[in-house]
Protein backbone atom coordinates (compact mmCIF):
# COMPACT_ATOMS: atom_id res chain seq x y z
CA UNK A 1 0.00 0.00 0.00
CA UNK A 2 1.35 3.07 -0.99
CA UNK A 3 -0.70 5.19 2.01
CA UNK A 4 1.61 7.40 3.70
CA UNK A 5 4.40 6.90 1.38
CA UNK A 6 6.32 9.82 -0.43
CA UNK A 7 7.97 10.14 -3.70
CA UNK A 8 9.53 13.69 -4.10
CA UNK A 9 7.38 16.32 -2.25
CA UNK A 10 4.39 14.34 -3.09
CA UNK A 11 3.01 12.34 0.05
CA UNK A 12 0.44 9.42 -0.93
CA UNK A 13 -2.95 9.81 1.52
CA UNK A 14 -6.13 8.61 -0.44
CA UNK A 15 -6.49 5.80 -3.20
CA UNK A 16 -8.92 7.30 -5.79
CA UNK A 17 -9.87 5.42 -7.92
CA UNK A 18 -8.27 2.38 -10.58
CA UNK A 19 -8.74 1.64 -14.39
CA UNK A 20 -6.91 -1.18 -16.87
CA UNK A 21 -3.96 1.65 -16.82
CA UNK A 22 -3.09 1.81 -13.07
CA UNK A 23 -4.76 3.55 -10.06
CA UNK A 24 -5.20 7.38 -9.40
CA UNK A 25 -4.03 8.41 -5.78
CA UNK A 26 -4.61 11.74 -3.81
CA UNK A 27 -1.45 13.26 -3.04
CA UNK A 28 -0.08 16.62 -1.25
CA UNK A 29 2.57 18.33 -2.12
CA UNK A 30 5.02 19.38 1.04
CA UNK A 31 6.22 21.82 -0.43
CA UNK A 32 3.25 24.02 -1.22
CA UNK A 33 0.81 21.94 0.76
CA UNK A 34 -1.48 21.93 -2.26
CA UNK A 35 -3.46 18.67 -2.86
CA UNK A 36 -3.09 16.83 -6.40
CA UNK A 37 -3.65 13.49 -8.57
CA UNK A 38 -1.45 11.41 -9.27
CA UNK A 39 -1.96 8.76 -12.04
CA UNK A 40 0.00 5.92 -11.48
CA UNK A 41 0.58 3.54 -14.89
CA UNK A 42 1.87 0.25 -13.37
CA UNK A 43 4.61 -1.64 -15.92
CA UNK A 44 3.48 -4.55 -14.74
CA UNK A 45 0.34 -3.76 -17.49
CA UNK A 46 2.02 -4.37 -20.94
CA UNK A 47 0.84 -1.22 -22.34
CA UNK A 48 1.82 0.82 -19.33
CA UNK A 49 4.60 2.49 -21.03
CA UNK A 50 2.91 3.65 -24.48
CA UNK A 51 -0.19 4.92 -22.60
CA UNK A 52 2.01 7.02 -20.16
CA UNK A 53 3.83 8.69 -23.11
CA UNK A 54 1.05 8.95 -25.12
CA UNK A 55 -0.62 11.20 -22.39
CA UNK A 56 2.39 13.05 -21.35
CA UNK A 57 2.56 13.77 -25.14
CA UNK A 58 -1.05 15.45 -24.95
CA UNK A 59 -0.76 17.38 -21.90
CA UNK A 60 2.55 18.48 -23.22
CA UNK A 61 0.50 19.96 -26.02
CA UNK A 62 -2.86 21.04 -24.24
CA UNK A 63 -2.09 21.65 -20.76
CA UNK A 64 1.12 21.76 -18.73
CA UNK A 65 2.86 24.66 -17.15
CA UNK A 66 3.38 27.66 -17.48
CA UNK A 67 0.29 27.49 -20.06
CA UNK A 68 -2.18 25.70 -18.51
CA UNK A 69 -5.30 25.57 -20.73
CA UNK A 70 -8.57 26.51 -18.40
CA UNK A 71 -10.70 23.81 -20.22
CA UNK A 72 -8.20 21.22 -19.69
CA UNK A 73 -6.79 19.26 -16.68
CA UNK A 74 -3.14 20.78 -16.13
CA UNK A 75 -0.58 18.42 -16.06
CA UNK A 76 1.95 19.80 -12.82
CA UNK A 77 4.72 17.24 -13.11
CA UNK A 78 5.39 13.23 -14.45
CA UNK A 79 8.14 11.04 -14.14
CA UNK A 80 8.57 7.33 -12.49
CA UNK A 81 9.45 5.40 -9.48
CA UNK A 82 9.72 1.60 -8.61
CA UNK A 83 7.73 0.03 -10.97
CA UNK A 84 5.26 3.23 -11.92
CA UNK A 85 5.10 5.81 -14.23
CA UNK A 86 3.12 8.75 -12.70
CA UNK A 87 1.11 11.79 -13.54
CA UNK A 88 0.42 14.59 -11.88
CA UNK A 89 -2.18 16.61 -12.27
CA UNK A 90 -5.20 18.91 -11.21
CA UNK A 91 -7.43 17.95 -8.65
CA UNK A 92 -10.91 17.85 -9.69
CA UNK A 93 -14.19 17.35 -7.88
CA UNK A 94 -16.07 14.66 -10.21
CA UNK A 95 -16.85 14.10 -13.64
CA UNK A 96 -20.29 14.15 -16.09
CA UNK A 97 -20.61 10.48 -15.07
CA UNK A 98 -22.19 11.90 -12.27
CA UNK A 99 -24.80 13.16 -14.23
CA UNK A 100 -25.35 10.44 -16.53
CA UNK A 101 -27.18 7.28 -14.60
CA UNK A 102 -30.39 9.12 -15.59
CA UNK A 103 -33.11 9.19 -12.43
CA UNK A 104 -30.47 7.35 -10.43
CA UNK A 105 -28.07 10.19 -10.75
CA UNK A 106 -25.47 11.00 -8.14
CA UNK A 107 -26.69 14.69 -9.77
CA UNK A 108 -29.34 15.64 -12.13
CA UNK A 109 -29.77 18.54 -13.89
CA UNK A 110 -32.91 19.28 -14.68
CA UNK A 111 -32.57 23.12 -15.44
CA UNK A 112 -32.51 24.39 -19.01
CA UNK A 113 -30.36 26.96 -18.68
CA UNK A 114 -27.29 25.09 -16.47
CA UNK A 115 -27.57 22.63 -18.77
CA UNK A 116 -26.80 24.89 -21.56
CA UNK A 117 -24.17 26.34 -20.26
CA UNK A 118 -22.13 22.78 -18.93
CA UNK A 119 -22.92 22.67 -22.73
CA UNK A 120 -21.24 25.57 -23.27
CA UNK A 121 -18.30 24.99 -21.42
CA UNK A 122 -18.07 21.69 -22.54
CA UNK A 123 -18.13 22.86 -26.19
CA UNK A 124 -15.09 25.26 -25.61
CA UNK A 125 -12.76 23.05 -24.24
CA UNK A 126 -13.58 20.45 -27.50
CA UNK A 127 -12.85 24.07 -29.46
CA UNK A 128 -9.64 24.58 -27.79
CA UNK A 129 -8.56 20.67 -28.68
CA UNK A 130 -9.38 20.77 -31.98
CA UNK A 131 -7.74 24.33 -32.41
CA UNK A 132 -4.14 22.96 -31.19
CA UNK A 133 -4.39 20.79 -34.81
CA UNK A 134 -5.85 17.90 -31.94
CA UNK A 135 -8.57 15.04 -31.29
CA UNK A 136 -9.34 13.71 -28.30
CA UNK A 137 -10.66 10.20 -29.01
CA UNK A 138 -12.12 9.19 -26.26
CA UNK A 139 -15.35 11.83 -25.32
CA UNK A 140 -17.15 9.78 -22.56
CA UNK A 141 -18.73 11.25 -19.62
CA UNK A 142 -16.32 9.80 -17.42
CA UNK A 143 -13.20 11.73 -19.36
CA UNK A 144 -15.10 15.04 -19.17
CA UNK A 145 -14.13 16.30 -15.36
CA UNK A 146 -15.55 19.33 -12.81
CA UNK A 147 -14.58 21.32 -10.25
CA UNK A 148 -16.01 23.47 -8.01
CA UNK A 149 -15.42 24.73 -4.51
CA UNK A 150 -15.28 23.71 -1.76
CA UNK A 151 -19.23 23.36 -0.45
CA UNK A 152 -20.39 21.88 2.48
CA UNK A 153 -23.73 19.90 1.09
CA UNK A 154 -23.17 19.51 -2.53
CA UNK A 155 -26.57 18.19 -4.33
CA UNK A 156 -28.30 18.41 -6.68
CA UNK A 157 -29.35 22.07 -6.54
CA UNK A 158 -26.25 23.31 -6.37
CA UNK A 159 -25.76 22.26 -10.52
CA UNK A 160 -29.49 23.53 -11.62
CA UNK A 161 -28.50 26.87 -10.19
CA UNK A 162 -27.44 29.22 -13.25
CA UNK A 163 -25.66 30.79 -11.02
CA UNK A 164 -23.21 28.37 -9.96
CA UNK A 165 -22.64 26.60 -13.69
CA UNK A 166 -21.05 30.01 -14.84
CA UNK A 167 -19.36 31.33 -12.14
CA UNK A 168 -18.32 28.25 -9.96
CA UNK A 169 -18.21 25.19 -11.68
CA UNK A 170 -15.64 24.44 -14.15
CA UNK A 171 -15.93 21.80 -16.79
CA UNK A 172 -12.27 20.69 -17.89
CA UNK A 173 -11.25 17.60 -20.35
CA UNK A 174 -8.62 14.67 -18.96
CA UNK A 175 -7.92 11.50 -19.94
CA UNK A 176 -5.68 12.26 -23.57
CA UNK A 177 -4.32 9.21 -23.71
CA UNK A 178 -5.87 8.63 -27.03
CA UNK A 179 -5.33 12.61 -28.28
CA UNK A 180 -3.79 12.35 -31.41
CA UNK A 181 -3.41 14.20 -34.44
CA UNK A 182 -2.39 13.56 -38.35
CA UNK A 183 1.06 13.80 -40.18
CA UNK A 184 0.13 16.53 -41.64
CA UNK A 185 -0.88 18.60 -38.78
CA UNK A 186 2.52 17.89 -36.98
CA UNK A 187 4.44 20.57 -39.13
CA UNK A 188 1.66 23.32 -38.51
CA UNK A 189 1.81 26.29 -36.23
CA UNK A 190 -1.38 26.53 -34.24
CA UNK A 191 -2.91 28.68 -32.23
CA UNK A 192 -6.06 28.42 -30.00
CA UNK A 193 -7.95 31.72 -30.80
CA UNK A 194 -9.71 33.61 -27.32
CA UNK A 195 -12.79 32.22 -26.17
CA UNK A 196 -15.95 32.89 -28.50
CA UNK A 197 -18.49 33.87 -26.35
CA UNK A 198 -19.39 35.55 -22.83
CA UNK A 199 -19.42 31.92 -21.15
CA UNK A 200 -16.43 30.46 -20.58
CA UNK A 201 -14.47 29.61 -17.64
CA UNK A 202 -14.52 32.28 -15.04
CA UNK A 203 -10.85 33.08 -13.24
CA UNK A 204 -11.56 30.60 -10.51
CA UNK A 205 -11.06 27.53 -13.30
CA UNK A 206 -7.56 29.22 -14.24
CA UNK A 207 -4.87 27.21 -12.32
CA UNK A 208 -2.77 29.62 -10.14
CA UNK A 209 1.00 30.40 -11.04
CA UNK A 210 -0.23 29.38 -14.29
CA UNK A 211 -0.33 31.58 -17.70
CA UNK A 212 -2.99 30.77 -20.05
CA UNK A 213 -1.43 31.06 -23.84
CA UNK A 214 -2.79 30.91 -27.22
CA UNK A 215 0.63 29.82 -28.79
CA UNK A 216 0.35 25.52 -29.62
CA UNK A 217 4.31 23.96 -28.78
CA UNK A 218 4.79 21.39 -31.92
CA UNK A 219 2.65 18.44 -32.19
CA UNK A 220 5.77 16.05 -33.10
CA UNK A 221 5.51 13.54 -30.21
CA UNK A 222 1.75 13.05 -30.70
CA UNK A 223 -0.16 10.14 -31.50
CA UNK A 224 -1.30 9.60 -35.13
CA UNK A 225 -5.24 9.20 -34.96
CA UNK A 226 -6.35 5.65 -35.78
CA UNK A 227 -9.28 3.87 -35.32
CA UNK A 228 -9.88 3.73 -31.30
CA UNK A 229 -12.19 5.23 -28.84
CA UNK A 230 -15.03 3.56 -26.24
CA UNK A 231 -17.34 2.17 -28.65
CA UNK A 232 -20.59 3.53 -26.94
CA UNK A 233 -19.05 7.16 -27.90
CA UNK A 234 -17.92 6.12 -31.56
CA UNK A 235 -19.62 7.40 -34.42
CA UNK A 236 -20.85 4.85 -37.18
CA UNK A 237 -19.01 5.80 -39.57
CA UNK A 238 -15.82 4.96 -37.39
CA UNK A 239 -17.07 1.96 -35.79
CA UNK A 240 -19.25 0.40 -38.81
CA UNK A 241 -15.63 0.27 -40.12
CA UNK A 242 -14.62 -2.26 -37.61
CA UNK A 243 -11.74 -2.69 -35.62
CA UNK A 244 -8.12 -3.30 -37.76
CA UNK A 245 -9.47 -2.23 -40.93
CA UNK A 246 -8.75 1.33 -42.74
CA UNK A 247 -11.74 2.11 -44.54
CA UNK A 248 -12.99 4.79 -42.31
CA UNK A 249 -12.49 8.51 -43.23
CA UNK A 250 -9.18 9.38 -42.75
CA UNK A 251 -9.10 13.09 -42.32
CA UNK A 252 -8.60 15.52 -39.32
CA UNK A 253 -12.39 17.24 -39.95
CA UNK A 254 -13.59 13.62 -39.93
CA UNK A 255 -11.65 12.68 -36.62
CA UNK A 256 -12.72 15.85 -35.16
CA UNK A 257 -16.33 15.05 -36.36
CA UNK A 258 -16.24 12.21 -34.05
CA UNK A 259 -15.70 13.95 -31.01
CA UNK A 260 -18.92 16.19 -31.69
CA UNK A 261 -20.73 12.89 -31.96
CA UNK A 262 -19.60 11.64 -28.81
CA UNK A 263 -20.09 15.13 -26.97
CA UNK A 264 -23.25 14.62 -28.26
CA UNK A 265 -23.92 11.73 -26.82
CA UNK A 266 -22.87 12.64 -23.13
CA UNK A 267 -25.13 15.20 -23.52
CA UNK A 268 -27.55 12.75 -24.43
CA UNK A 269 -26.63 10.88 -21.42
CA UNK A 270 -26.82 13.99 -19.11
CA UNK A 271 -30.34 13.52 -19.95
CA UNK A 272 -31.48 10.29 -20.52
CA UNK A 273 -28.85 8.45 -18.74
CA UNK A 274 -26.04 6.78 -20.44
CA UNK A 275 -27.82 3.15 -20.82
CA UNK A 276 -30.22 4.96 -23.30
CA UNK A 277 -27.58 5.53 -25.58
CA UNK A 278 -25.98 2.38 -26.18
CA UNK A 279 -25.80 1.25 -29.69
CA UNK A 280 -25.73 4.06 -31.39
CA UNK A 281 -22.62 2.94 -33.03
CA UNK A 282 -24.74 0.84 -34.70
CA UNK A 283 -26.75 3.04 -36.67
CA UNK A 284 -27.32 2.78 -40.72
CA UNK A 285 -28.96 6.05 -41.34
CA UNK A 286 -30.72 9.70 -40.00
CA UNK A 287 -34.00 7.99 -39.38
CA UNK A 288 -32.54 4.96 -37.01
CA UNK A 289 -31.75 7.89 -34.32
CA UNK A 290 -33.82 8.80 -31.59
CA UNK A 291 -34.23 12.49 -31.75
CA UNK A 292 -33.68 13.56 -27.80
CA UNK A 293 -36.55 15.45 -25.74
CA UNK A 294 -35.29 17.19 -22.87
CA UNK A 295 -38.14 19.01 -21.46
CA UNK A 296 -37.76 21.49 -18.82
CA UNK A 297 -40.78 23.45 -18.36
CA UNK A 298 -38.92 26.34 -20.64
CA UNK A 299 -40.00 26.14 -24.37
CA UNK A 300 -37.32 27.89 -25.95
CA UNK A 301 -34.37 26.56 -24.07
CA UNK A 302 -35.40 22.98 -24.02
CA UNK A 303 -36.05 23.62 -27.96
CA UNK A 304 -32.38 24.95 -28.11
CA UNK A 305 -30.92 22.17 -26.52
CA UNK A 306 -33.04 19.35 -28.22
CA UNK A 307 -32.08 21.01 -31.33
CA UNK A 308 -28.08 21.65 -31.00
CA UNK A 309 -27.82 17.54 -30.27
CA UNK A 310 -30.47 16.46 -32.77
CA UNK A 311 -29.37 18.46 -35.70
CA UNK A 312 -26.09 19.70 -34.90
CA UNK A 313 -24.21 17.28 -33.04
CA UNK A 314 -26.09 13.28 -33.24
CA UNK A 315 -26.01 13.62 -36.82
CA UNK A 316 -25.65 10.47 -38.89
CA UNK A 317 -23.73 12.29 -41.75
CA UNK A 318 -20.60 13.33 -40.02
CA UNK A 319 -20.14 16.34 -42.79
CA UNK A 320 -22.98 17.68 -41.45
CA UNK A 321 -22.27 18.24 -38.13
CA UNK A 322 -21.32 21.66 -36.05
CA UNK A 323 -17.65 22.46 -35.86
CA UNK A 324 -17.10 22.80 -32.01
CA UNK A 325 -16.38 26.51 -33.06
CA UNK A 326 -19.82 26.57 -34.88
CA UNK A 327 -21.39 24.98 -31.44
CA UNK A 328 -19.74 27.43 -29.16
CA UNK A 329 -21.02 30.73 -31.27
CA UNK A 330 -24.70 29.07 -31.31
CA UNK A 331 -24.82 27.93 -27.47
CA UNK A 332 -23.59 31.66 -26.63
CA UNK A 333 -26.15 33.69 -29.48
CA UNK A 334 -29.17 31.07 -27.48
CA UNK A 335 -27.36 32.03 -23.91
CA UNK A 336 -27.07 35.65 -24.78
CA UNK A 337 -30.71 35.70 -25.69
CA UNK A 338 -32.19 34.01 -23.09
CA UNK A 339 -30.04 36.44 -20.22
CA UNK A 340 -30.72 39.53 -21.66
CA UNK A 341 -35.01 38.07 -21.71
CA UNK A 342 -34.26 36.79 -18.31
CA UNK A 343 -32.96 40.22 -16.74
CA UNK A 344 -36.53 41.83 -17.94
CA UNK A 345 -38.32 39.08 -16.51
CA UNK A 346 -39.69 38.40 -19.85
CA UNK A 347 -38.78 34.82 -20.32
CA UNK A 348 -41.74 33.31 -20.76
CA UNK A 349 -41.64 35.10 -24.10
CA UNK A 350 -38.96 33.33 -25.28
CA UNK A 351 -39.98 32.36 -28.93
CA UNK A 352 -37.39 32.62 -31.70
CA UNK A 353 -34.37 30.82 -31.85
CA UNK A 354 -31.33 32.09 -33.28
CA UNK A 355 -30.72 31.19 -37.02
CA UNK A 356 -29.45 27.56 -36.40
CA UNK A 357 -26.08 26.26 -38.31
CA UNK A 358 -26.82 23.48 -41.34
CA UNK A 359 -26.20 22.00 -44.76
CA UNK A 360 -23.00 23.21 -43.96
C-alpha cells in the first residue's frame, strides 16, 4: 500500500480510484501543501509504457505549465518510481458520469439553462482541442471532469442553479491518452484563438501560477489518430468500419467530427442516462436515431438544446455536423438571448431561436 508513502514532495494519503492503466491516488505536495492526482501507470500492465507517453505527449501539447489551458486538466509534473510511471495533475471534484445514470443520478440537472451552459463549457474546451491541430478520441462522460469549490452539502441544486454553472463550476477535459493528431498537422503552427463567447471559464477555473497562452508547442511527439475510442461514444461511420481495418475517413475534420458525436452523446446521457444511448454505433442512417426530448418546463431553451444535439451534433452524416467553433457561437447567441429576456423578466416570451447552423 502506498498510504503514507512519499515520492519527491508528493506524500500518498487517499487511493482514488483504478482503471486497466493503473490507479489514481490523492497526493499533497510538502512543499506548497497543495493537494493533487497522481496517475500511477503500473509496468506490470504491458501497455503501461505507451499509454504514459502517449498522455504526457497530450498534456505536453494542451495543458502543462506555465500554459495551462482553463478547459483542460493541467498536467503539474510526471516522471517514475519503482515500478510506476506517474502523472500529476489537477485535482478535480467529479466528472459528467455523475450526471449520466439518468433518475439514479449522483446529480441531475434538470434546469434548461445550467444545462446549456455545462454545454457551453463543454463545447469550448472540444474548441480549444481541436484548435491545437488535436482530437481527443475518447469523449465519454467519465473523461469530461468538474470542479467546483469547496461546499459543504453539494446536491443536486447546487448544478441547476445558473448561477453556480457560470461562475463556480468548471468543466475541464482529462484522460488524452488517445489525443492524437495527423502527419500533416505535426508541421503546422497553431494557435487556439480567445474564447468565443461571454461563457467560458470564469478566473476561478484558471490554475494559479499558471499563464494561459494561445501559442500551440509542436505536435511532433503526438499520437497519429487511428481507429480507437469507447465504442458507446464512436460514431458509425468509425465503428461500422470495424476494428483493424482502414476504410474509415481518414481526415482531421472527420476525426474531429467524431468527437462532436460523442459530446453529443454525453449530452444525451446527461439527460437520458447513459444506458439509453448504447448502440448508437450501430446506426445505418438519419431515421434509425432517436431524436432527444429534454423538457424542462422552458420552451425555448429545451427547444435549443433538443435542437443543438439532434441536428447539430447526433447527426448520422458526419459532414454535417457543427464544428465545435460553430457549437460554441450558437450555445452563446441562445445564452445571450435568453439572459438579456431573463434580466426583464420576460422569459416566458422566449420564442425565436437564433438562425441555427446546417447544410454546412
Amino acid at each position: 500500500m502506498l498510504v503514507g508513502q512519499r515520492i519527491k514532495e508528493y506524500f500518498f494519503q487517499e487511493r482514488l480510484g483504478s482503471g486497466s492503466f493503473g490507479e489514481v491516488w490523492l497526493v499533497k505536495n510538502t512543499k506548497t501543501g497543495d493537494y493533487a492526482a497522481m496517475k500511477l501507470f503500473d509496468s506490470y500492465n504491458e501497455n503501461a509504457i505507451s499509454d504514459y507517453e502517449s498522455e504526457v505527449n497530450a498534456y505536453k501539447v494542451l495543458s502543462n505549465r506555465p500554459g495551462c489551458d482553463p478547459y483542460i486538466v493541467c498536467m503539474y509534473n510526471n516522471g517514475s518510481f519503482d515500478r510506476y510511471y506517474y502523472i500529476v495533475q489537477e485535482l478535480m471534484s467529479g466528472d459528467l458520469g455523475d450526471f449520466s445514470e439518468g433518475t439514479k443520478s449522483k446529480y441531475r440537472i434538470q434546469n434548461a439553462l445550467s444545462l446549456l451552459l455545462l454545454m457551453y463549457q463543454s463545447a469550448e474546451g472540444l474548441r480549444h482541442i481541436h484548435e491545437s491541430g488535436m482530437v481527443h478520441s475518447d469523449i465519454k462522460p467519465w473523461n469530461i471532469l468538474y470542479h467546483v469549490p469547496e461546499v459543504n452539502a453539494l446536491d443536486a441544486s447546487y448544478f441547476n442553479n445558473p448561477e453556480n454553472m457560470r461562475y463556480n463550476i468548471c468543466i475541464k477535459y482529462g484522460d488524452p491518452g488517445l489525443a492524437c493528431t495527423l502527419p500533416r498537422e505535426k508541421g503546422k503552427s497553431h494557435t487556439v484563438s480567445p474564447d468565443r463567447g461571454s461563457f467560458g471559464e470564469s478566473q476561478n477555473c484558471i490554475v494559479p501560477g499558471t499563464q494561459r497562452s494561445s501559442h500551440v508547442p509542436g505536435l511532433q511527439g503526438v499520437s497519429t489518430c487511428v481507429f480507437g475510442g469507447t465504442q458507446d461514444y464512436m460514431a458509425p461511420e468509425f465503428y461500422s468500419a470495424g476494428v483493424g481495418k482502414s476504410n474509415y475517413p481518414n481526415t482531421l475534420e472527420a476525426f474531429q467530427a467524431n468527437d462532436i458525436w460523442g459530446l453529443g452523446l454525453v449530452f444525451r446521457a446527461i439527460i437520458e442516462g447513459w444506458k439509453r444511448i448504447q448502440g448508437f454505433n450501430f446506426i445505418r442512417n438519419q431515421g434509425e436515431i432517436p431524436p432527444v426530448h429534454f423538457i424542462s418546463g422552458d420552451p425555448f431553451l429545451d427547444e435549443a438544446i433538443n435542437d443543438i444535439i439532434n441536428m447539430g451534433m447526433v447527426v448520422y452524416d458526419y459532414k454535417l455536423r457543427l464544428t465545435a467553433a460553430e457549437l460554441v457561437v450558437y450555445i452563446n447567441d441562445v445564452l445571450e438571448k435568453a439572459l438579456e429576456m431573463v434580466e426583464e423578466d420576460l422569459s416566458s416570451n422566449l420564442t425565436e431561436l437564433p438562425p441555427f447552423v446546417e447544410n454546412k
